[in-house]
Protein backbone atom coordinates (compact mmCIF):
# COMPACT_ATOMS: atom_id res chain seq x y z
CA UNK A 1 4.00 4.30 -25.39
CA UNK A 2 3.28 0.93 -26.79
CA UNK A 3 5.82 -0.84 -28.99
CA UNK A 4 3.61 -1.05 -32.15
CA UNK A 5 4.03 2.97 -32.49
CA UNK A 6 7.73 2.82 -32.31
CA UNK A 7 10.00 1.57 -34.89
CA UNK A 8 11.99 -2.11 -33.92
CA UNK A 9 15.62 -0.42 -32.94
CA UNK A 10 18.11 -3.22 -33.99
CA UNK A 11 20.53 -3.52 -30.98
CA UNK A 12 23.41 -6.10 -30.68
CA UNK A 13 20.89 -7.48 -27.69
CA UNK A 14 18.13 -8.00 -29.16
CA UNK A 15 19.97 -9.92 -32.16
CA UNK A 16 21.76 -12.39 -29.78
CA UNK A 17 18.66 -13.03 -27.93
CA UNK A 18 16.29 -13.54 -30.95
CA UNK A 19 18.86 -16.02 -32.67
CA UNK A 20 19.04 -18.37 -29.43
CA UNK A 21 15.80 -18.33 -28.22
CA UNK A 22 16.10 -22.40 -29.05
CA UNK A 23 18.40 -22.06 -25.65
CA UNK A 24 15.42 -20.00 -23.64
CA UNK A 25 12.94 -22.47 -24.60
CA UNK A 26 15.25 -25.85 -23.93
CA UNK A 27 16.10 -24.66 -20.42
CA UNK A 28 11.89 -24.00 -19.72
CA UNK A 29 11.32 -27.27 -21.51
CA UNK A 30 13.36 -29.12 -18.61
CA UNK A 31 13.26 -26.66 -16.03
CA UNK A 32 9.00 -26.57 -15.74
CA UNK A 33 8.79 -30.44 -16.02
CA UNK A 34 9.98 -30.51 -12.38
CA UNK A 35 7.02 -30.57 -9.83
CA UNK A 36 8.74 -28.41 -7.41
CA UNK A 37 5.84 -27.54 -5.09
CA UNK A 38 6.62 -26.50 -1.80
CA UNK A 39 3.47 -26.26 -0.39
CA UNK A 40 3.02 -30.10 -0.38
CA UNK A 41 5.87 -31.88 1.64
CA UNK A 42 5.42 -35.04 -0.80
CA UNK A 43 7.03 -32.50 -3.16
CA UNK A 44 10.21 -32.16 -1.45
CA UNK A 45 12.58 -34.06 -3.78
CA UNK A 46 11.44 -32.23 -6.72
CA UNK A 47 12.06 -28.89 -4.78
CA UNK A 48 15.55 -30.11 -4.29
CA UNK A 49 15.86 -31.33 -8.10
CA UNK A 50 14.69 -28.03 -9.06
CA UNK A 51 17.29 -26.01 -7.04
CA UNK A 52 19.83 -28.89 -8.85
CA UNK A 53 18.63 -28.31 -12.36
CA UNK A 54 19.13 -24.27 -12.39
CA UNK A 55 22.59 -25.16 -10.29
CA UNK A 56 23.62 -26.88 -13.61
CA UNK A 57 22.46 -24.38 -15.80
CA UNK A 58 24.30 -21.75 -14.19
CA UNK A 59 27.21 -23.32 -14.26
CA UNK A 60 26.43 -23.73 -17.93
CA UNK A 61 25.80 -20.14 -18.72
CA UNK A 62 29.45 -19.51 -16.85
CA UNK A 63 28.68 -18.42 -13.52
CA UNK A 64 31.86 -19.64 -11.91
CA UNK A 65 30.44 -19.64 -8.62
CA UNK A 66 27.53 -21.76 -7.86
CA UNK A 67 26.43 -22.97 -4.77
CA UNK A 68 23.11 -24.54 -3.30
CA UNK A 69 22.05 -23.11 0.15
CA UNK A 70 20.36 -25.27 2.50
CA UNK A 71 17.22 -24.23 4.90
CA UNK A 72 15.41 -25.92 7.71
CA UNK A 73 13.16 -25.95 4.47
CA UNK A 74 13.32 -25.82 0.45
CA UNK A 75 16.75 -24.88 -0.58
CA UNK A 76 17.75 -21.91 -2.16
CA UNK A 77 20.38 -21.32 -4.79
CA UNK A 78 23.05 -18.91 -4.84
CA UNK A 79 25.29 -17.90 -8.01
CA UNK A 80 27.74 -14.88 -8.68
CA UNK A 81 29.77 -13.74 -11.27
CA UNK A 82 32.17 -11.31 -10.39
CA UNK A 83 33.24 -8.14 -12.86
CA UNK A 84 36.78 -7.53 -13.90
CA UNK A 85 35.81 -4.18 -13.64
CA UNK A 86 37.57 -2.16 -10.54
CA UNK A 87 34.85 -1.08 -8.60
CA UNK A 88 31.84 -2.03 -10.73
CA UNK A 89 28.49 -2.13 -8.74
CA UNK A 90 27.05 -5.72 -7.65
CA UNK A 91 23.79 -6.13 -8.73
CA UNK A 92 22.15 -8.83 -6.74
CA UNK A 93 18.60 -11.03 -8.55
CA UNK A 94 15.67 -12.41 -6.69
CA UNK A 95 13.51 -14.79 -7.90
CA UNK A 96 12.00 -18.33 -6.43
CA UNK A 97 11.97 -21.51 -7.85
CA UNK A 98 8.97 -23.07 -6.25
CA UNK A 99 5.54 -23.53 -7.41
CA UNK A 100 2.32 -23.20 -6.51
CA UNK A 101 -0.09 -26.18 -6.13
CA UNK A 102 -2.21 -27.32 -9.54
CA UNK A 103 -5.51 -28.03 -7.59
CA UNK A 104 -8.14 -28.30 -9.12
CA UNK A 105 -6.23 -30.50 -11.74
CA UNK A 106 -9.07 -31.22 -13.92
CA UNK A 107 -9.27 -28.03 -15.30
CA UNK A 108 -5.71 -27.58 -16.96
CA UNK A 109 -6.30 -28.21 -20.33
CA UNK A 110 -2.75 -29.44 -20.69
CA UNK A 111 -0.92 -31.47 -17.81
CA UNK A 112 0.62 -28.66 -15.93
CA UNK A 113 4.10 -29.96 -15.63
CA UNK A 114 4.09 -30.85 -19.13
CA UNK A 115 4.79 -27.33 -20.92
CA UNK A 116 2.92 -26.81 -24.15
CA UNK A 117 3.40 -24.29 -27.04
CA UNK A 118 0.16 -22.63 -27.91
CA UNK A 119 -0.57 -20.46 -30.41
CA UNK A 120 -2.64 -17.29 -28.10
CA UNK A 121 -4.52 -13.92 -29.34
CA UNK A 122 -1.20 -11.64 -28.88
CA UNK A 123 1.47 -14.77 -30.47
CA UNK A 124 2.67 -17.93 -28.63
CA UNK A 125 1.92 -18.60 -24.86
CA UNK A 126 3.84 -21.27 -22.74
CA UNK A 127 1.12 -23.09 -20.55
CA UNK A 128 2.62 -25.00 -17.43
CA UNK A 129 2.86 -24.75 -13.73
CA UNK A 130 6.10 -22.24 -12.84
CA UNK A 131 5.62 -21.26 -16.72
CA UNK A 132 5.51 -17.18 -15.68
CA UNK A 133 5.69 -17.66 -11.31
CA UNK A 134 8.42 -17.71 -11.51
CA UNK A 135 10.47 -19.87 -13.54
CA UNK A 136 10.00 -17.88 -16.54
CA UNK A 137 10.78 -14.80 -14.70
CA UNK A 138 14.04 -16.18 -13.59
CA UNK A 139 15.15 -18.18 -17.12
CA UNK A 140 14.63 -15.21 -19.05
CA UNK A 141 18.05 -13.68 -17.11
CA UNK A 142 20.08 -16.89 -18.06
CA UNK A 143 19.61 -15.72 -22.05
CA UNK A 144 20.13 -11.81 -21.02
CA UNK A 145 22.85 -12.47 -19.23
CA UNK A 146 24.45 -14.08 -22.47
CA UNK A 147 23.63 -11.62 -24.91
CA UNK A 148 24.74 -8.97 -22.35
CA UNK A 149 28.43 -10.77 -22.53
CA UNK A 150 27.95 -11.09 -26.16
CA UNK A 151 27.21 -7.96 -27.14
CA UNK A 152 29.94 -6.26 -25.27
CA UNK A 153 32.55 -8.42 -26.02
CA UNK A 154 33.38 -8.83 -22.55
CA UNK A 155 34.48 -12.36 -20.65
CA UNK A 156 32.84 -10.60 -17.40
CA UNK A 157 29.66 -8.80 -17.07
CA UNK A 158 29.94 -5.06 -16.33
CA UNK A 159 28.55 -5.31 -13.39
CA UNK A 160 29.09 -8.20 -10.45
CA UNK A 161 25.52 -10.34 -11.17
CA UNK A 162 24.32 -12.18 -7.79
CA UNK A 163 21.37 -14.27 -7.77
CA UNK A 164 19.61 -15.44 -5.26
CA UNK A 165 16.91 -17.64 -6.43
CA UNK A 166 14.80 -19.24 -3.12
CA UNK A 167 12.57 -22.80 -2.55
CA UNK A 168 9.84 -21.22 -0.53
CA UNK A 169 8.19 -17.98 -1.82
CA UNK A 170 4.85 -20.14 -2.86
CA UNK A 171 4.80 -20.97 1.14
CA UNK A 172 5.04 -17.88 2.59
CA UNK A 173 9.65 -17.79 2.93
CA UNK A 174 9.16 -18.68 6.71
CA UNK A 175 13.09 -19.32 6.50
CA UNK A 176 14.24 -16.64 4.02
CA UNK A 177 14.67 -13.27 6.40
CA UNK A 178 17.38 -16.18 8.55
CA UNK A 179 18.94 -17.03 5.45
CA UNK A 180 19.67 -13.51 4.55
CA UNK A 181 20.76 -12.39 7.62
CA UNK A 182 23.19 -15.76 7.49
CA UNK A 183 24.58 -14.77 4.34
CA UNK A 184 24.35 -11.04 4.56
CA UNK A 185 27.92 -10.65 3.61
CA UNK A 186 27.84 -12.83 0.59
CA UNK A 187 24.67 -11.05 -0.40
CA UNK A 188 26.07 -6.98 -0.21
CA UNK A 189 24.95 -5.31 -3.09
CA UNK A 190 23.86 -1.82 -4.88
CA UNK A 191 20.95 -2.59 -6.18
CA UNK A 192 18.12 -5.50 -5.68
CA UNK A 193 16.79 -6.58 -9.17
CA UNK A 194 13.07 -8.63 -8.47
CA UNK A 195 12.18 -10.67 -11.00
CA UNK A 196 9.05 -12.34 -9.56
CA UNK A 197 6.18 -9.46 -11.21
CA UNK A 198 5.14 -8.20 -14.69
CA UNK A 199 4.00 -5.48 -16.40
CA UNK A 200 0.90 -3.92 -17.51
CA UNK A 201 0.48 -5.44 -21.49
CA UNK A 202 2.49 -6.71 -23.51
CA UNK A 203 2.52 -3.23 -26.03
CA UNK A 204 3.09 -1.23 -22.67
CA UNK A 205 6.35 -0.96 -21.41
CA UNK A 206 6.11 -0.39 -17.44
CA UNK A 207 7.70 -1.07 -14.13
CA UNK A 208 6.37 -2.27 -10.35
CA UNK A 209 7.41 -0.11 -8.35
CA UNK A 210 6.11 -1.36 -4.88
CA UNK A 211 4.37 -3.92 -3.39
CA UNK A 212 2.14 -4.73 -0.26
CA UNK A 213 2.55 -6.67 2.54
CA UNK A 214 0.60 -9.37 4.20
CA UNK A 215 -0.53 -10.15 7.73
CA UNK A 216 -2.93 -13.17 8.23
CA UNK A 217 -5.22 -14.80 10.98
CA UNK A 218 -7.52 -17.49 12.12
CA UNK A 219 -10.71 -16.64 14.22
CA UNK A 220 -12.56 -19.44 16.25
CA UNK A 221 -15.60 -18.99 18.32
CA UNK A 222 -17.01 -20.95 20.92
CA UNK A 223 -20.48 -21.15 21.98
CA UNK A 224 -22.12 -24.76 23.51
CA UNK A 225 -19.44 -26.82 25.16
CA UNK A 226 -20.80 -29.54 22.44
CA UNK A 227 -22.85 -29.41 18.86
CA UNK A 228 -26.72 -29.00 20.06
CA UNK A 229 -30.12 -30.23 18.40
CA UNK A 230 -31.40 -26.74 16.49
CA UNK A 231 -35.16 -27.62 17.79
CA UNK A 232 -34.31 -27.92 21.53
CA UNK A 233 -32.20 -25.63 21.82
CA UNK A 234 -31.98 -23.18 18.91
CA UNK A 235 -33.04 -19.92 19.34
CA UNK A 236 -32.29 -20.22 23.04
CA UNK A 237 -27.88 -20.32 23.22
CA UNK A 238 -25.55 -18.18 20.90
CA UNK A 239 -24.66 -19.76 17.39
CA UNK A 240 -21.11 -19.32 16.91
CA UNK A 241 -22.14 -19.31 13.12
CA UNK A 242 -24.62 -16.59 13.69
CA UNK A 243 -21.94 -14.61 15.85
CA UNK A 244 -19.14 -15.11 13.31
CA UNK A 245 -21.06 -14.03 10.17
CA UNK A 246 -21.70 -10.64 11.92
CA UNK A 247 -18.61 -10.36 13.15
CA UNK A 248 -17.09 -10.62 9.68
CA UNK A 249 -19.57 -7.89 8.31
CA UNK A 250 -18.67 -5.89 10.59
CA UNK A 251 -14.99 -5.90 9.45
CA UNK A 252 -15.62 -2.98 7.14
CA UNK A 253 -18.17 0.24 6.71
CA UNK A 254 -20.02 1.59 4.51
CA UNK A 255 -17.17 3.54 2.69
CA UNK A 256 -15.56 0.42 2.40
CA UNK A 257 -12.71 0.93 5.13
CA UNK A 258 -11.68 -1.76 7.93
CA UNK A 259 -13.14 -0.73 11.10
CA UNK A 260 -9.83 -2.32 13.02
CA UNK A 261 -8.95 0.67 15.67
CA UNK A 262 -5.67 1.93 14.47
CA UNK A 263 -5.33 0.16 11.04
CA UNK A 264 -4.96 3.21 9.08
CA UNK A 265 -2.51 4.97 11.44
CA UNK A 266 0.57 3.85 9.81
CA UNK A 267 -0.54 4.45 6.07
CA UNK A 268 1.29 6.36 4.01
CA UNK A 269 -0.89 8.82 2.12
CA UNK A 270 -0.18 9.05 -1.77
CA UNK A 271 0.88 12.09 -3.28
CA UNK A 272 -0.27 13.96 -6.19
CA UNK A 273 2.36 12.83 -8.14
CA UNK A 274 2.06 9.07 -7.38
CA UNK A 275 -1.74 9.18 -7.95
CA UNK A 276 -1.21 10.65 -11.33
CA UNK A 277 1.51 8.23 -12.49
CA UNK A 278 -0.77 5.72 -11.48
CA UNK A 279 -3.81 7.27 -13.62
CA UNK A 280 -1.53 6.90 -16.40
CA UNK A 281 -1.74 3.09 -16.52
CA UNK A 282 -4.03 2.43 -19.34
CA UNK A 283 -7.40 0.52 -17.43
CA UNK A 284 -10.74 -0.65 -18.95
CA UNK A 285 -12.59 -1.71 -16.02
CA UNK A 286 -15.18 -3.64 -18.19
CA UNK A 287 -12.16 -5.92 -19.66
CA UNK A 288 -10.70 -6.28 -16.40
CA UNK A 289 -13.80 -7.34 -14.82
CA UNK A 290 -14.37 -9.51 -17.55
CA UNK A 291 -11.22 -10.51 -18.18
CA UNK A 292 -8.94 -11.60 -14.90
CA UNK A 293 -11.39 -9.91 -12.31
CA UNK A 294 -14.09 -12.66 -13.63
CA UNK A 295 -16.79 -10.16 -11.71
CA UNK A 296 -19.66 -8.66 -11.67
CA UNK A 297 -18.71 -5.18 -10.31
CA UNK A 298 -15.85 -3.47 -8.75
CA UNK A 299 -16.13 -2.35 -5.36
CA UNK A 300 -13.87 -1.39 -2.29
CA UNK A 301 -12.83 1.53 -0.07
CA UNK A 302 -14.87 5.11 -1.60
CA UNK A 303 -12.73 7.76 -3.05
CA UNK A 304 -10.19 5.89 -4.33
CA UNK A 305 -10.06 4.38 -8.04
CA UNK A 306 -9.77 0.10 -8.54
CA UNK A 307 -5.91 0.49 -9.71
CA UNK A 308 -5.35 2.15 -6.29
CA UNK A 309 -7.68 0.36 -4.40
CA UNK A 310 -5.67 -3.10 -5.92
CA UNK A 311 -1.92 -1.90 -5.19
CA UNK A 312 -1.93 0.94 -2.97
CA UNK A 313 -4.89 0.75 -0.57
CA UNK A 314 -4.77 -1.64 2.84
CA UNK A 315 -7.56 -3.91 2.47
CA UNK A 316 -8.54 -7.04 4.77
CA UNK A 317 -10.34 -9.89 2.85
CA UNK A 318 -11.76 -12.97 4.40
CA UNK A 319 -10.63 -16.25 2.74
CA UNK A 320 -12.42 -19.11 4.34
CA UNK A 321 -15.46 -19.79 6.75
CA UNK A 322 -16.55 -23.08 7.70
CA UNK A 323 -18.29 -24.53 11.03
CA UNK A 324 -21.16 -27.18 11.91
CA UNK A 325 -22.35 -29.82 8.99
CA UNK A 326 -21.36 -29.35 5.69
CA UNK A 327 -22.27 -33.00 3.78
CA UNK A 328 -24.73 -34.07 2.18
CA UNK A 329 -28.43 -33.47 3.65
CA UNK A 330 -29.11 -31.68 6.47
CA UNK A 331 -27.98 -32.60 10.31
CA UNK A 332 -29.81 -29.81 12.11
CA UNK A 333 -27.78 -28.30 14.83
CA UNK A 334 -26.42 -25.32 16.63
CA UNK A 335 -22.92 -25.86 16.10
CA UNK A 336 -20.36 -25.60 18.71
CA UNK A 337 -17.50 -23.81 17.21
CA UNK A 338 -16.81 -21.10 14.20
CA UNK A 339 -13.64 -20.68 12.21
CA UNK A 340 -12.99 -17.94 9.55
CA UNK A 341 -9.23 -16.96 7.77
CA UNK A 342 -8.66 -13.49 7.05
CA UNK A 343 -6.09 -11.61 5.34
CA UNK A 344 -4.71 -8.04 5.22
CA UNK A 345 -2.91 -6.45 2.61
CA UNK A 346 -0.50 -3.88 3.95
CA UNK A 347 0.92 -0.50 2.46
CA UNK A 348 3.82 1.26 2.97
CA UNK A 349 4.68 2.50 6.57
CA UNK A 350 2.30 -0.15 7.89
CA UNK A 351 3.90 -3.52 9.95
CA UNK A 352 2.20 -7.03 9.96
CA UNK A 353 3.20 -6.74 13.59
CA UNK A 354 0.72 -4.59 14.22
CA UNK A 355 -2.14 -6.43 12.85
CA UNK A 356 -2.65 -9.29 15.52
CA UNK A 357 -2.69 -7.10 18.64
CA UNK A 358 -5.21 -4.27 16.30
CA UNK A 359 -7.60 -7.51 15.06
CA UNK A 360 -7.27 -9.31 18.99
CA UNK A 361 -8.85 -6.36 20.63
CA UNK A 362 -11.47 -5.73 17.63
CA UNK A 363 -12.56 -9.16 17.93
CA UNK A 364 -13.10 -8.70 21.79
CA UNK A 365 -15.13 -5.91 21.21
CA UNK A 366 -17.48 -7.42 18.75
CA UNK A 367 -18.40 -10.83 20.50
CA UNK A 368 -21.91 -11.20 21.93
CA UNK A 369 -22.45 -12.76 24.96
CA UNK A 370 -21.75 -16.12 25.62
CA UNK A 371 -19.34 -16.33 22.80
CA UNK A 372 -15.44 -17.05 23.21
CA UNK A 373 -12.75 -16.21 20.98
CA UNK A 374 -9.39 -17.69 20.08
CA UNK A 375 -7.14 -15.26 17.36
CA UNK A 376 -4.36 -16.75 15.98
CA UNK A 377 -2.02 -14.72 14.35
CA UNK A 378 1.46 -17.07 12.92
CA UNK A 379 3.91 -14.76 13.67
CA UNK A 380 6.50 -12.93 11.10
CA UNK A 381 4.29 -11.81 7.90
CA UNK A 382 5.34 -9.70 5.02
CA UNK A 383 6.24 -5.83 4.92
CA UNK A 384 5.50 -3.86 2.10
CA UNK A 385 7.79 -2.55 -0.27
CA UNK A 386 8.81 0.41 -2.57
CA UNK A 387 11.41 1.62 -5.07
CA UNK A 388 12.66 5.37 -5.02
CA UNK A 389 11.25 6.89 -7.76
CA UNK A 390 13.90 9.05 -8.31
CA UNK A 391 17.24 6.52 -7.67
CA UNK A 392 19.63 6.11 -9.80
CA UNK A 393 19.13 2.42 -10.11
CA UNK A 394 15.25 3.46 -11.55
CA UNK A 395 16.54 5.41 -13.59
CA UNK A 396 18.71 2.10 -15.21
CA UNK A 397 15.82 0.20 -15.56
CA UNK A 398 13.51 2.76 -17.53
CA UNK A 399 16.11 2.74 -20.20
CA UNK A 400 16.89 -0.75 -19.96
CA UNK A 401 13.14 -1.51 -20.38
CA UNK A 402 12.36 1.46 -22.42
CA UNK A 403 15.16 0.11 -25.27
CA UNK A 404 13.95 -3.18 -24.84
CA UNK A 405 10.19 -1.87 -25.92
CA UNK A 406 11.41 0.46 -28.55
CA UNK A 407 10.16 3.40 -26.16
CA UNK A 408 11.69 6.54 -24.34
CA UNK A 409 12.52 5.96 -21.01
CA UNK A 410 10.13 8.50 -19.71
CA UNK A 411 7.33 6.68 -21.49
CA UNK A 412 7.76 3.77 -19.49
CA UNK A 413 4.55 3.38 -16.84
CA UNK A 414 4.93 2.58 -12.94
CA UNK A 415 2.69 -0.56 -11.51
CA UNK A 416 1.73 -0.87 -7.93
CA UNK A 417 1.54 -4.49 -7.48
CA UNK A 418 -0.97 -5.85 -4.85
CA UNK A 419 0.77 -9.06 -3.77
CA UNK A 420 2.81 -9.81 -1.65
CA UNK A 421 6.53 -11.25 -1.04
CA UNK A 422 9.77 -11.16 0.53
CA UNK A 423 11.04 -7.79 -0.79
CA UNK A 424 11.25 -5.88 2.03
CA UNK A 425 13.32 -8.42 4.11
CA UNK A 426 16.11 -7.87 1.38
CA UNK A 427 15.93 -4.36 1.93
CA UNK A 428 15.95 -4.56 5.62
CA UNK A 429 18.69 -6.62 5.49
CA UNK A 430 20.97 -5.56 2.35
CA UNK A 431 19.66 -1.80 2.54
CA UNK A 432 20.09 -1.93 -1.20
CA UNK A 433 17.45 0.32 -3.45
CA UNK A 434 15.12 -2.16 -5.30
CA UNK A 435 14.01 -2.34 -8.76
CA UNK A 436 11.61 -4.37 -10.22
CA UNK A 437 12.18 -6.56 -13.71
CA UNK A 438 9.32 -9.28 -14.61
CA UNK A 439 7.47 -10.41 -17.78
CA UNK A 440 4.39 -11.57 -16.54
CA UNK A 441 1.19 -10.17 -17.64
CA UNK A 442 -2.28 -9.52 -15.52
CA UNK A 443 -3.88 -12.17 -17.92
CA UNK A 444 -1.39 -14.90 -17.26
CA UNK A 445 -3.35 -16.74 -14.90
CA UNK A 446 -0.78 -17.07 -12.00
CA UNK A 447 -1.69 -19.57 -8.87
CA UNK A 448 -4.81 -20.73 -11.28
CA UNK A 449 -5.17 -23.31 -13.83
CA UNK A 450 -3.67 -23.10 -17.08
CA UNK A 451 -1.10 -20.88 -16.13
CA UNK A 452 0.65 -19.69 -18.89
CA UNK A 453 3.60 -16.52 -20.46
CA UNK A 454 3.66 -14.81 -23.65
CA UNK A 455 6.64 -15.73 -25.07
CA UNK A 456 7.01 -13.05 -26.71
CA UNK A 457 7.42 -11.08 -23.29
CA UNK A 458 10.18 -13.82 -22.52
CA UNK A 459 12.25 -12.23 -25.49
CA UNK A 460 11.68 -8.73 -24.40
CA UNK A 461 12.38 -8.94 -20.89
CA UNK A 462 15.71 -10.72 -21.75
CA UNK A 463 16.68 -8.18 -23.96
CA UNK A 464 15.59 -5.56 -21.16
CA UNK A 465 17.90 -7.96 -18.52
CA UNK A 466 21.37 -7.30 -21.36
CA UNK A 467 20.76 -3.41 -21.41
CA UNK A 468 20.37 -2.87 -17.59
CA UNK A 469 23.68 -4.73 -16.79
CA UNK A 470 25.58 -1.87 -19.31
CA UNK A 471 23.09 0.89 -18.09
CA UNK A 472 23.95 0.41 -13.93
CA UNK A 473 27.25 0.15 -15.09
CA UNK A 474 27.22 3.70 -16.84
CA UNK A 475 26.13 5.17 -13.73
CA UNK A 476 28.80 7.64 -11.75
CA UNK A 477 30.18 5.84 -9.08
CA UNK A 478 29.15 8.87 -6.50
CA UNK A 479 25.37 7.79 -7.23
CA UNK A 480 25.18 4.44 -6.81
């Protein structure tokens, strides 16, 4: 139900976080001005001042324990406020405090790391780097947290609030499954808030409710022991090129499905149900393809719609192809090697494990003669993820979302989010039920230029943050 056909329901939430939004926008002011990108080791000093600056303004909100963990990498950063409350659930946040890269950066029409109020379509966007991905996404709890106190009159929050906010999610967190396991005990919790997704539109109050996983690779091929001249010897010894460019079209058929043996053994059919929660999700294809898409036409595996195909489908996607000359002019050869990167999105039951050995032997059956192959596949990857439907903990955050929105919790729709990112390691390891909080939008730009949030869903999602602390807290100790 959007928000515009529901009556505003004053709440003692919403007023403390619309009269100190000054606060919400101060701590983004400094907070985005750092250039914490962890992709680029020249970067990591303002990493480690980023993990320093939300240290401090923890400790400001009243967190009384604070503590930066260090990683062979980026460093993460760990807070926890306990509840006075005998045997109040613990409620532990993920987020990330890393960036992405602002390449190309001569088409941000502000300086990324300099955040800038503009006045947007739907109210007031915040552009910078980290503005939504996922600094925003993490801020946005500092203010909830607040009002949660404030409006409750407690000195403790009703529930024990962990956060675990990491340096590395933009690069893959190659060190964040060790850290948990290291810290496991610290970590135990009920439930796993994420805070690192969004929602459908800003009038639509919604919920991810899983995400996929990722598996990736590198494919050379070797033909000529050396680059040859294309007029002696072209047409007479295998182009690697030639090889790889079939070998790529070959990675799916006609309906649209990778042709890996095995791939789709592991995949979880949807149900009924699930398909017609996701049918829900109001979707103009034309405005999408216009919009974010930036496409032509929609395409991808038959029989299944483009919201399903996006967040609950396995696809494989090929990222990068380059071999031979590539400057200026022409240098006519036959080259002597072929490299392509591919990615797979994964859905639930499937394991990036699985991948390497599936795409190894695929490979090996598609080379023509005189062609070698070399498959590397970095080990680790990402698992998909899911939230129970029916948990308790859901059940907290549809209200807590639903009052923020000025909805009924039933009204609130479910998201299937086709990225990727360390969810399922937190499961694995804290075997805590996951729920999913974020304010982001599909039209926010994340990972591109001019990256940007409404702030308007900011406001909302802190007022969301207040209410779920009180609504876990409400729920009977024998279903937590």
């Amino acid at each position: 139900m959007p928000v515009s056909s529901s009556p505003e329901r004053d709440n003692a939430e919403r007023a403390y976080v619309r009269a100190h939004l000054d606060d919400l926008h101060a701590d983004l002011d400094a907070w985005l001005r750092i250039p914490s990108i962890s992709a680029d080791p020249a970067h990591a000093d303002d990493v480690a001042a980023s993990a320093a600056w939300l240290a401090g303004a923890l400790t400001r909100v009243g967190f009384p324990i604070v503590e930066i963990w260090p990683t062979p990498g980026a460093p993460a950063v760990y807070a926890e406020w306990p509840s006075a409350d005998a045997g109040a659930p613990v409620a532990l946040v993920y987020g990330h405090h890393d960036v992405q890269p602002v390449d190309p950066p001569e088409l941000w029409v502000h300086p990324p790391f300099e955040p800038t109020v503009v006045d947007g379509e739907d109210g007031p966007e915040l552009h910078a780097r980290g503005a939504i991905d996922d600094k925003g996404n993490v801020a946005f709890h500092l203010l909830g947290l607040r009002a949660h106190l404030a409006s409750t009159g407690r000195d403790t929050p009703a529930v024990t609030v962990k956060l675990l906010i990491e340096g590395e999610e933009e690069s893959g967190s190659p060190h964040f499954a060790a850290l948990l396991a290291e810290r496991r005990d610290r970590l135990a919790c009920d439930v796993v808030v994420v805070s690192d997704t969004g929602m459908a539109a800003r009038d639509i109050p919604s919920a991810v409710v899983s995400m996929r996983g990722l598996a990736d690779a590198e494919i050379t091929l070797r033909g000529p022991a050396i680059d040859l001249h294309s007029g002696s010897f072209g047409g007479a010894v295998p182009n690697p090129l030639h090889a790889m460019a079939s070998l790529l079209a070959a990675l799916h058929d006609e309906q649209g499905r990778v042709t890996l043996p095995g791939f789709y053994d592991r995949v979880r059919a949807l149900t009924d149900r699930e398909r017609e929660l996701m049918a829900r999700v109001p979707f103009d294809e034309k405005e999408w393809l216009a919009g974010p898409a930036a496409s032509r036409v929609a395409t991808g595996e038959d029989g299944f719609s483009t919201l399903e195909r996006v967040g609950a489908r396995p696809t494989a996607e090929v990222n990068g192809m380059w071999g031979g000359y590539t400057g200026p002019g022409h240098k006519t050869i036959v080259p002597a090697e072929a490299h392509a990167k591919v990615t797979f999105r994964l859905v639930a039951d499937q394991r990036p494990e699985d991948v390497g050995p599936q795409l190894r032997a695929w490979v090996e059956a598609h080379l023509p003669d005189g062609i070698e192959a070399e498959v590397h596949t970095p080990p680790g990857g990402v698992s998909p993820c899911a939230s129970d439907l029916d948990s308790p903990a859901m059940g907290a955050l549809l209200a807590a979302i639903a009052r923020a929105w000025d909805s009924e919790p039933g009204d609130v729709l479910y998201l299937r989010e086709g990225g990727s990112g360390p969810e399922a390691d937190l499961v694995d390891v804290l075997g805590a039920p996951l729920v999913f909080l974020g304010a982001g939008l599909p039209t926010d730009r994340i990972h591109s230029p001019n990256e940007r949030v409404l702030l308007e869903m900011l406001y909302r999602a802190a007022e969301a943050a207040a209410h779920l602390w009180r609504e876990l807290a409400a729920l009977p100790r024998d279903t937590r």
